[in-house]
Protein backbone atom coordinates (compact mmCIF):
# COMPACT_ATOMS: atom_id res chain seq x y z
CA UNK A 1 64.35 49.58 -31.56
CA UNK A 2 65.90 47.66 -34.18
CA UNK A 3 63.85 46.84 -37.27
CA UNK A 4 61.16 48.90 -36.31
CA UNK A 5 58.98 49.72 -39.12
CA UNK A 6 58.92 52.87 -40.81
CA UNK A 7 55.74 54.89 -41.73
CA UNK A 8 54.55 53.39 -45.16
CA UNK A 9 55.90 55.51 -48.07
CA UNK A 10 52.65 56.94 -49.77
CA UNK A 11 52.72 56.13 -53.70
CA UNK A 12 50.92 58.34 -55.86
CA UNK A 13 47.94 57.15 -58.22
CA UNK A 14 48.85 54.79 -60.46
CA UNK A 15 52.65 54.31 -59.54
CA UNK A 16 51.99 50.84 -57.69
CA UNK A 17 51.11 48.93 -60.53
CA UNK A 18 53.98 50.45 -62.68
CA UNK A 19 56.69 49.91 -59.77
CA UNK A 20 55.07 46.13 -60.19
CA UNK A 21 55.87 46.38 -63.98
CA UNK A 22 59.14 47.63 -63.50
CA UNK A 23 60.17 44.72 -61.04
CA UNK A 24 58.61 42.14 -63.95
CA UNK A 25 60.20 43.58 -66.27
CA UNK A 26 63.49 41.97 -68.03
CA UNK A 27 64.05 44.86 -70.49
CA UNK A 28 64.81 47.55 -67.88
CA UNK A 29 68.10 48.42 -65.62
CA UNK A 30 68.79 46.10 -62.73
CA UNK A 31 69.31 49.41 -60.71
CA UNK A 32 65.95 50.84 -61.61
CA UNK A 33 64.03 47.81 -60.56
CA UNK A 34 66.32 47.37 -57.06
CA UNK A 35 64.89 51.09 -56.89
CA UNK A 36 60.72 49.69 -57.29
CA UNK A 37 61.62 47.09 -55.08
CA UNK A 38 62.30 49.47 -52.24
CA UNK A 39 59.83 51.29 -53.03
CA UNK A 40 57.16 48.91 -53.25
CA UNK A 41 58.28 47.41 -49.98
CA UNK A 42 58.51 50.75 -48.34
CA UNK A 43 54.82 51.55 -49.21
CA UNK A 44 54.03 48.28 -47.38
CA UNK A 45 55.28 50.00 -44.16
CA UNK A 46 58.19 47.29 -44.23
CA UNK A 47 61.34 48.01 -42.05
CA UNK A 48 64.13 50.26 -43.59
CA UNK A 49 66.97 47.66 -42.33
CA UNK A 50 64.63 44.46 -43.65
CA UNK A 51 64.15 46.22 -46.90
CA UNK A 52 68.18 46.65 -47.05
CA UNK A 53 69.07 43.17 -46.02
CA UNK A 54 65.90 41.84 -49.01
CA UNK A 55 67.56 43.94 -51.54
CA UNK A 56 71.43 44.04 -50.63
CA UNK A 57 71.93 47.31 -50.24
CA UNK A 58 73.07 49.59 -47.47
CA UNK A 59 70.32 51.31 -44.91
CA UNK A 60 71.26 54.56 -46.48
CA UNK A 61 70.47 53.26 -50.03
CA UNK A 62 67.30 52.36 -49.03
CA UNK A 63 66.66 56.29 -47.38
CA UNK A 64 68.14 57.68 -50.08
CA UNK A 65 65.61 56.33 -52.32
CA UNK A 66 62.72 56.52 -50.37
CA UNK A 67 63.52 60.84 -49.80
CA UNK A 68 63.67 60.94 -53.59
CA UNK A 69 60.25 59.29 -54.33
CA UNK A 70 58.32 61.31 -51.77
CA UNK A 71 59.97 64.12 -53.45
CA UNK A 72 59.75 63.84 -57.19
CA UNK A 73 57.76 60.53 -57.58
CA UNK A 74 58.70 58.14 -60.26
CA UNK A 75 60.76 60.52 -62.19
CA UNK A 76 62.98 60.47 -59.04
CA UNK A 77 63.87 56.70 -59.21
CA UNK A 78 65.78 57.64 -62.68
CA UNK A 79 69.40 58.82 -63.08
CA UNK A 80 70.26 62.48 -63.08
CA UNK A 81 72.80 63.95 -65.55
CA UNK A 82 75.93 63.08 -64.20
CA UNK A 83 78.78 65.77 -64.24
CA UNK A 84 81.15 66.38 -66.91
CA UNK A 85 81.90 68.45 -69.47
CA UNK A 86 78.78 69.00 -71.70
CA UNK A 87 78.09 66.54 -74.48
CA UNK A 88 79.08 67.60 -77.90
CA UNK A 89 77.15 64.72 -79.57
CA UNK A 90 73.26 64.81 -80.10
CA UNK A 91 72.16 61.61 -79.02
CA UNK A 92 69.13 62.18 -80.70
CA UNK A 93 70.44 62.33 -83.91
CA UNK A 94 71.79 58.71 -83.41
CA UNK A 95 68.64 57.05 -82.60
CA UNK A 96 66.72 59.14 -85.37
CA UNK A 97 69.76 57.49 -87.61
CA UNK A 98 69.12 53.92 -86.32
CA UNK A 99 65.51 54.39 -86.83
CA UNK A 100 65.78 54.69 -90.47
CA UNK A 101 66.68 51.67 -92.55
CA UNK A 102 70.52 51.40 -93.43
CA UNK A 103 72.00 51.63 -97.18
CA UNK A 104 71.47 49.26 -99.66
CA UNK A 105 75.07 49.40 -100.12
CA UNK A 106 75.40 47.80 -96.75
CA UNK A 107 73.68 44.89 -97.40
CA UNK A 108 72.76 44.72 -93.93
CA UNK A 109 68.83 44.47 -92.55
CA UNK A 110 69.67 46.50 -89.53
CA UNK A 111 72.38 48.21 -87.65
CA UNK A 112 74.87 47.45 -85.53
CA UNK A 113 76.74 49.85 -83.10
CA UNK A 114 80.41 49.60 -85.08
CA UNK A 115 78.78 49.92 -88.43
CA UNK A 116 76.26 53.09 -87.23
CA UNK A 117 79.66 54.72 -85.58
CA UNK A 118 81.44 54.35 -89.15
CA UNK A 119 78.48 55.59 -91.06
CA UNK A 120 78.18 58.51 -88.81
CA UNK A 121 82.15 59.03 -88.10
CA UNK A 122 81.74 58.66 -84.15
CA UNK A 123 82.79 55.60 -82.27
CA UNK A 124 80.28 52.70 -81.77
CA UNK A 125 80.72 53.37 -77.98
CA UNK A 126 78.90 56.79 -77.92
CA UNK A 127 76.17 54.73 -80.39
CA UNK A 128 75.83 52.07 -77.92
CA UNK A 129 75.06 54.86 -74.76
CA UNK A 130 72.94 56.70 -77.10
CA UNK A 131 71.01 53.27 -77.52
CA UNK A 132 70.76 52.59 -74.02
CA UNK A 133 69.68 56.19 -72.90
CA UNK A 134 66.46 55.53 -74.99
CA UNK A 135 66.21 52.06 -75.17
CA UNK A 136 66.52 51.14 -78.36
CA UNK A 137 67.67 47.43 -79.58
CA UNK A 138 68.10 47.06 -83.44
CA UNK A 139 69.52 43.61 -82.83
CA UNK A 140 66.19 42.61 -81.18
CA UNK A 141 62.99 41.35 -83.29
CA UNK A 142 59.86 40.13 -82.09
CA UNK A 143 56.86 38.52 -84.06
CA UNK A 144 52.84 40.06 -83.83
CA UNK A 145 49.55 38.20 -85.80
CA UNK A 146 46.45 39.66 -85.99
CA UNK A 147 43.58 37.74 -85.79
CA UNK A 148 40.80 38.10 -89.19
CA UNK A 149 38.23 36.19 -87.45
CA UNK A 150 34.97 38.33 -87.94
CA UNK A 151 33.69 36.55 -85.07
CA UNK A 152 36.87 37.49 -83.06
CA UNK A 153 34.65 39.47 -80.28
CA UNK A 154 32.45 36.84 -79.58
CA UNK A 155 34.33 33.92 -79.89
CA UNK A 156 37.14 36.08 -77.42
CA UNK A 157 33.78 36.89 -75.12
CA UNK A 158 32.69 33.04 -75.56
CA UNK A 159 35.99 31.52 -74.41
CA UNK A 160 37.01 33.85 -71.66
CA UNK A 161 33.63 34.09 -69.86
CA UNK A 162 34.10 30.04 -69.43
CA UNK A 163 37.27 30.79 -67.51
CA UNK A 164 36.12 33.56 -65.26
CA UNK A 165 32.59 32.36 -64.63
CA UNK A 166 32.05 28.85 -65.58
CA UNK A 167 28.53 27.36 -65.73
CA UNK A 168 27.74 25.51 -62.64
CA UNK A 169 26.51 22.18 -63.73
CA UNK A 170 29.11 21.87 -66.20
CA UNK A 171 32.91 21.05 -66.59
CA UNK A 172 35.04 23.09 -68.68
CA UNK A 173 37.96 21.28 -70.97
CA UNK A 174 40.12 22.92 -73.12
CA UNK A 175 40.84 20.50 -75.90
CA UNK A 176 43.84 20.30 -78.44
CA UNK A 177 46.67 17.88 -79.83
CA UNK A 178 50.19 18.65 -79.28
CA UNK A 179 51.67 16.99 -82.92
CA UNK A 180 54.67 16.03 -84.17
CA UNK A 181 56.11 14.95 -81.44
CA UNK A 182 60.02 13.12 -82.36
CA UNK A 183 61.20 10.00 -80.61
CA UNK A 184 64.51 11.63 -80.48
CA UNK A 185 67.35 9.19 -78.74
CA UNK A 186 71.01 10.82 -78.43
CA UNK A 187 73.62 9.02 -79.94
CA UNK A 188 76.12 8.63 -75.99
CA UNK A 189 74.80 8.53 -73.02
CA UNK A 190 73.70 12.21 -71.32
CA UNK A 191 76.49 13.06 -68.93
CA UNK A 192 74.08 13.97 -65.04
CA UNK A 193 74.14 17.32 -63.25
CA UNK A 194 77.56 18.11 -60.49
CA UNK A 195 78.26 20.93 -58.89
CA UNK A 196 79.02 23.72 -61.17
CA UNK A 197 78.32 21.81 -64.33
CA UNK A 198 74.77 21.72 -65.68
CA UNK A 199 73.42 18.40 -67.26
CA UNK A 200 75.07 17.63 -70.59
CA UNK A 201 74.29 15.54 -73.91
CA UNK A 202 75.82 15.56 -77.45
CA UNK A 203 74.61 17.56 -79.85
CA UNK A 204 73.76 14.66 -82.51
CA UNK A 205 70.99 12.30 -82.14
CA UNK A 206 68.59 9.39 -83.79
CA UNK A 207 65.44 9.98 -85.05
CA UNK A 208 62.84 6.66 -84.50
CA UNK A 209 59.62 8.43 -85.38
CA UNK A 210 56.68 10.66 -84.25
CA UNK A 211 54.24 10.75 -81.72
CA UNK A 212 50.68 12.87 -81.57
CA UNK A 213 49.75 13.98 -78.12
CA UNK A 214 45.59 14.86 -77.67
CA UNK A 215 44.95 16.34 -74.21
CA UNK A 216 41.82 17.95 -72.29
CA UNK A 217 42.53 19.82 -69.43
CA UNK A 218 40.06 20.41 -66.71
CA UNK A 219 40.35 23.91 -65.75
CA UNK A 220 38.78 23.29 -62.11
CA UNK A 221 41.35 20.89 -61.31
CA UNK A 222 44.07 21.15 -63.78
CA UNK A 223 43.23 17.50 -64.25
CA UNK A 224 44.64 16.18 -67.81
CA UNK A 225 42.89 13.17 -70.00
CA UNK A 226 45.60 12.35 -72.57
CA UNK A 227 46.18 10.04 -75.49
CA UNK A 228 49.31 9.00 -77.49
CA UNK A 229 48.36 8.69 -81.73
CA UNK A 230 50.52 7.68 -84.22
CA UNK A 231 48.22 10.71 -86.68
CA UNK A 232 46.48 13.29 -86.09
CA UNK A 233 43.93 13.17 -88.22
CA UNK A 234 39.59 13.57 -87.71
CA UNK A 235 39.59 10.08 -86.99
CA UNK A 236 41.68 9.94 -84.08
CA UNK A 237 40.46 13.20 -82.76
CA UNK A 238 36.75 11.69 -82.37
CA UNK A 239 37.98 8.38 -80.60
CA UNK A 240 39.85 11.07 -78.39
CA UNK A 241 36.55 13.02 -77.97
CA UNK A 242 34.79 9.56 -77.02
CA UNK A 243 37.56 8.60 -74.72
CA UNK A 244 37.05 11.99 -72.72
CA UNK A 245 33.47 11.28 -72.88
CA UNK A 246 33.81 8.26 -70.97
CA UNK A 247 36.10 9.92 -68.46
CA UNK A 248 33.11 12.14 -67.66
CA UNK A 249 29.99 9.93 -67.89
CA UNK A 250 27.14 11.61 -67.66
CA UNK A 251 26.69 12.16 -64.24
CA UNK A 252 23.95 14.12 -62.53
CA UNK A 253 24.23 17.51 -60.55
CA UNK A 254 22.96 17.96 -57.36
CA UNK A 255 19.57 19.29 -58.48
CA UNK A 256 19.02 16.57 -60.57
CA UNK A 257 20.15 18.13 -63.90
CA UNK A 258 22.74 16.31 -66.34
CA UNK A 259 26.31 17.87 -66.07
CA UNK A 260 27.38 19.34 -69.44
CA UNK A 261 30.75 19.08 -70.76
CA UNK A 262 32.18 22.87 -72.18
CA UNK A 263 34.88 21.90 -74.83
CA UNK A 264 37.38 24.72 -76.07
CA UNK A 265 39.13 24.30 -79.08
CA UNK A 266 40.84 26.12 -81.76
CA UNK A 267 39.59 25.81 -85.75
CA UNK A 268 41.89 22.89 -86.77
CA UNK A 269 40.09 21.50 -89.92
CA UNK A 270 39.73 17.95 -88.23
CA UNK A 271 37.91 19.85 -85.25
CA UNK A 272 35.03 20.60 -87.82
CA UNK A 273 35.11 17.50 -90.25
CA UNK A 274 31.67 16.34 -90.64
CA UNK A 275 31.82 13.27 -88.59
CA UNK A 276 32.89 14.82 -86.06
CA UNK A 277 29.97 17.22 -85.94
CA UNK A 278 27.52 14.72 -86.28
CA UNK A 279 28.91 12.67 -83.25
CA UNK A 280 28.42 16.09 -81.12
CA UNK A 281 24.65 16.20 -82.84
CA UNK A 282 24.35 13.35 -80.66
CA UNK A 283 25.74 13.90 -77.56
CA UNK A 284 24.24 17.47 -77.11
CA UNK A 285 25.34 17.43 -73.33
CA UNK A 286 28.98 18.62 -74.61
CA UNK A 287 29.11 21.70 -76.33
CA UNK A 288 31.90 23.28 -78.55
CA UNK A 289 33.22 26.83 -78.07
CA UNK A 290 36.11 27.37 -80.71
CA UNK A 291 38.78 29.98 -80.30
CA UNK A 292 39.00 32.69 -82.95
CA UNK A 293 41.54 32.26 -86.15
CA UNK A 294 45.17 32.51 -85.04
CA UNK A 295 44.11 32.46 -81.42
CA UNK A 296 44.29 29.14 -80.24
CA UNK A 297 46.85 30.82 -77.26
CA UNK A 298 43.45 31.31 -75.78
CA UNK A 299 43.40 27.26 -75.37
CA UNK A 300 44.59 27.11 -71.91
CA UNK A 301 45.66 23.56 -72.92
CA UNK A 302 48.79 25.24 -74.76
CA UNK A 303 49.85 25.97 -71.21
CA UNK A 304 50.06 23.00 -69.80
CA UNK A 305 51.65 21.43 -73.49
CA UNK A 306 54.44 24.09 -72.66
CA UNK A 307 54.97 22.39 -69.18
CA UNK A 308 55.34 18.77 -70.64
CA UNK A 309 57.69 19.78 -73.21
CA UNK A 310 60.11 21.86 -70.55
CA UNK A 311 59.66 18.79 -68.16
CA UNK A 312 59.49 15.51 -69.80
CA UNK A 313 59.95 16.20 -73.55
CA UNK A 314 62.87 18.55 -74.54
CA UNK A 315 65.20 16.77 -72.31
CA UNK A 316 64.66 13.01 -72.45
CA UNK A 317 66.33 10.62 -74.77
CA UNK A 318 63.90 8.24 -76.17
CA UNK A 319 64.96 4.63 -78.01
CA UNK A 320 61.33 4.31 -79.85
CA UNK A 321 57.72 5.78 -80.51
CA UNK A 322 56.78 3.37 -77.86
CA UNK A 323 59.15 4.71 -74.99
CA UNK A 324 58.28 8.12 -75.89
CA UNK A 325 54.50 7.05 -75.48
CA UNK A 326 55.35 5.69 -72.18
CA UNK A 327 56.81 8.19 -70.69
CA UNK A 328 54.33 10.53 -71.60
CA UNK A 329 52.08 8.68 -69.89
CA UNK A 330 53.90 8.24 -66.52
CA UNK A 331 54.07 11.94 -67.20
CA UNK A 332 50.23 12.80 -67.06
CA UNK A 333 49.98 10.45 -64.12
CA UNK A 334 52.14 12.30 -61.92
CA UNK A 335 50.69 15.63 -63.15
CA UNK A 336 47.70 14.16 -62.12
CA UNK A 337 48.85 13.27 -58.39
CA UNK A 338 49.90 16.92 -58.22
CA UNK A 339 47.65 19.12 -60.80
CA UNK A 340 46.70 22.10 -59.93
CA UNK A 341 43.62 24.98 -61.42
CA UNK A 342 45.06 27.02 -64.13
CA UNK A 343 43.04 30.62 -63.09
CA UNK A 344 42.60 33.23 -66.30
CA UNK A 345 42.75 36.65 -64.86
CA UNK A 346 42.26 38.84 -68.22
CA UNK A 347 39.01 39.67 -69.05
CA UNK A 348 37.66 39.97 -72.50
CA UNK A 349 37.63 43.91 -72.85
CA UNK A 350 41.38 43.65 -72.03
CA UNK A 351 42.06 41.39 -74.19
CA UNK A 352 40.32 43.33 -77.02
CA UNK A 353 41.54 46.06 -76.08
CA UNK A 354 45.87 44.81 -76.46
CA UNK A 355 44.60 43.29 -79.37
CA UNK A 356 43.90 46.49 -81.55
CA UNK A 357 46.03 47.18 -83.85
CA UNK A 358 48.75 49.71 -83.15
CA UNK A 359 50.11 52.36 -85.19
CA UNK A 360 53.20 52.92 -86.53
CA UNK A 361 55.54 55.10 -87.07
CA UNK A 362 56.18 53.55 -90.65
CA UNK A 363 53.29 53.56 -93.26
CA UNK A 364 55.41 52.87 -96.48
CA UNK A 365 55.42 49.43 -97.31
């Protein structure tokens, strides 16, 4: 019978959730993850000619791999040696050679394939396989910050046990200003989308000033309060905080007791000026739970400030302060229309845990 399903392909402990990292992953081959794809989808008892026509491969791809998994687990979803004559080059030897920092008389931070081959007399083909085999990428950099906050278990606790398990006569708002934002207006009209060309715009452009966005997401609803300010200083935080105070009077639950509003913010000095703390001294139905020092991506505000400036920021063309304002506006009411819960799935002992610091294979500094 055509497309009958096959028996689900048992995976062994453990393997599912790497196969799911694998197929995430934009670092590894395109080969190995068409290879957890079928596998994941063959341990979901799906069809052998479905999973063929999902993937684009052949049936007999899609057997092929499944026979090696059963047989040798993950290790069997990787390349074998291929045949040849043996290889006279230690790759090893190249990677142990990019690991180490190049000559000063290079004047060069890190390597690159052609200038590793001439260093080591081998061409900067052989260099770049050796790289691949064991992925390493000296032209790649990434940035890490560690957090000092003493307080960084509690406040990581504090913030994360308002996403999972929210109080339930209160509303939780993550709170935060997205500054600095430029009134930027290109100097020619942008040229729209056709077929086979994307949108287009030049590359120069007029500046006509700045805008600062304040924003308090609801996390239930994904429902955003916003405000446009020329500054961002204490004083137009607090008319922000008494604007979203009005937006969610206080109301009563349904046994009777007053709903309380859960702010989170991040340790920006006008978050703590004094006036500020004396206006929450009196209005002790909304409480403050700050994110630790250099943690603010806990705010899941900066999420939906990423979504604004992909959607409605980075690409517009703005003639003034006061058209930027605008649209921003008509942006957050048709978020509203459409907004959506923004769910945290991390708990707190897994974000401690990714948070400890790593060793490293270098300790001279």
């Amino acid at each position: 019978m055509a497309n009958r399903a096959a028996p689900a392909l048992p995976l062994r402990e453990g393997d599912r959730e790497e196969l799911a990292r694998i197929t995430r992953s934009s670092s590894v081959r395109a080969g190995l993850a068409q290879r957890a794809r079928i596998v994941l989808a063959a341990a979901d008892g799906e069809a052998n000619e479905r999973i063929a026509v999902r993937v684009g491969v052949s049936k007999v791809t899609v057997l092929a791999w499944r026979a090696r998994y059963a047989a040798r687990g993950m290790a069997g979803l990787h390349d074998e040696p291929r045949s040849g004559r043996p290889r006279r080059i230690d790759h090893r030897a190249i990677v142990s050679a990019t690991l180490r920092p190049p000559p000063k008389r290079y004047g060069v931070t890190h390597w690159s394939s052609r200038l590793l081959g001439r260093h080591l007399g081998i061409g900067n083909r052989t260099v770049a396989t050796a790289w691949r085999e064991y992925g390493v990428q000296p032209w790649r950099t990434e940035t890490f910050k560690f957090s000092t906050d003493p307080e960084l278990v509690a406040k990581v606790t504090d913030v994360v046990g308002l996403y999972l398990a929210p109080p339930e006569n209160a509303i939780v708002l993550c709170v935060d200003e997205k500054s600095q934002i430029q009134a930027l207006d290109r100097t020619a009209p942008m040229l729209p989308m056709q077929p086979g060309l994307p949108e287009r715009r030049t590359h120069d452009y007029r500046r006509h000033g700045t805008s600062t966005l304040f924003a308090a997401l609801e996390i239930a609803t994904g429902k955003v309060t916003g405000a446009c300010k020329p500054r961002h200083r204490h004083q137009e935080f607090l008319a922000f905080l008494k604007q979203v105070a009005r937006a969610y009077p206080e109301d009563l639950d349904l046994h009777g007791r007053p709903v309380q509003l859960h702010l989170v913010m991040d340790n920006y000095a006008a978050h703590k000026r004094v006036e500020v703390r004396d206006w929450l001294s009196a209005n002790p139905r909304i409480q403050v739970h700050f994110t630790p020092t250099s943690g603010s991506w806990l705010n899941l505000v900066e999420v939906w400030f990423g979504i604004i400036e992909r959607q409605a920021i980075h690409r517009g063309s703005f003639g003034s302060v006061r058209d930027l304002n605008a649209k921003i506006r008509a942006f957050i009411d048709g978020w509203n229309d459409r907004c959506h819960p923004f769910v945290w799935t991390k708990t707190a002992d897994e974000i401690l845990n990714k948070a400890n610091r790593q060793p490293t294979s270098n300790t001279v500094h």
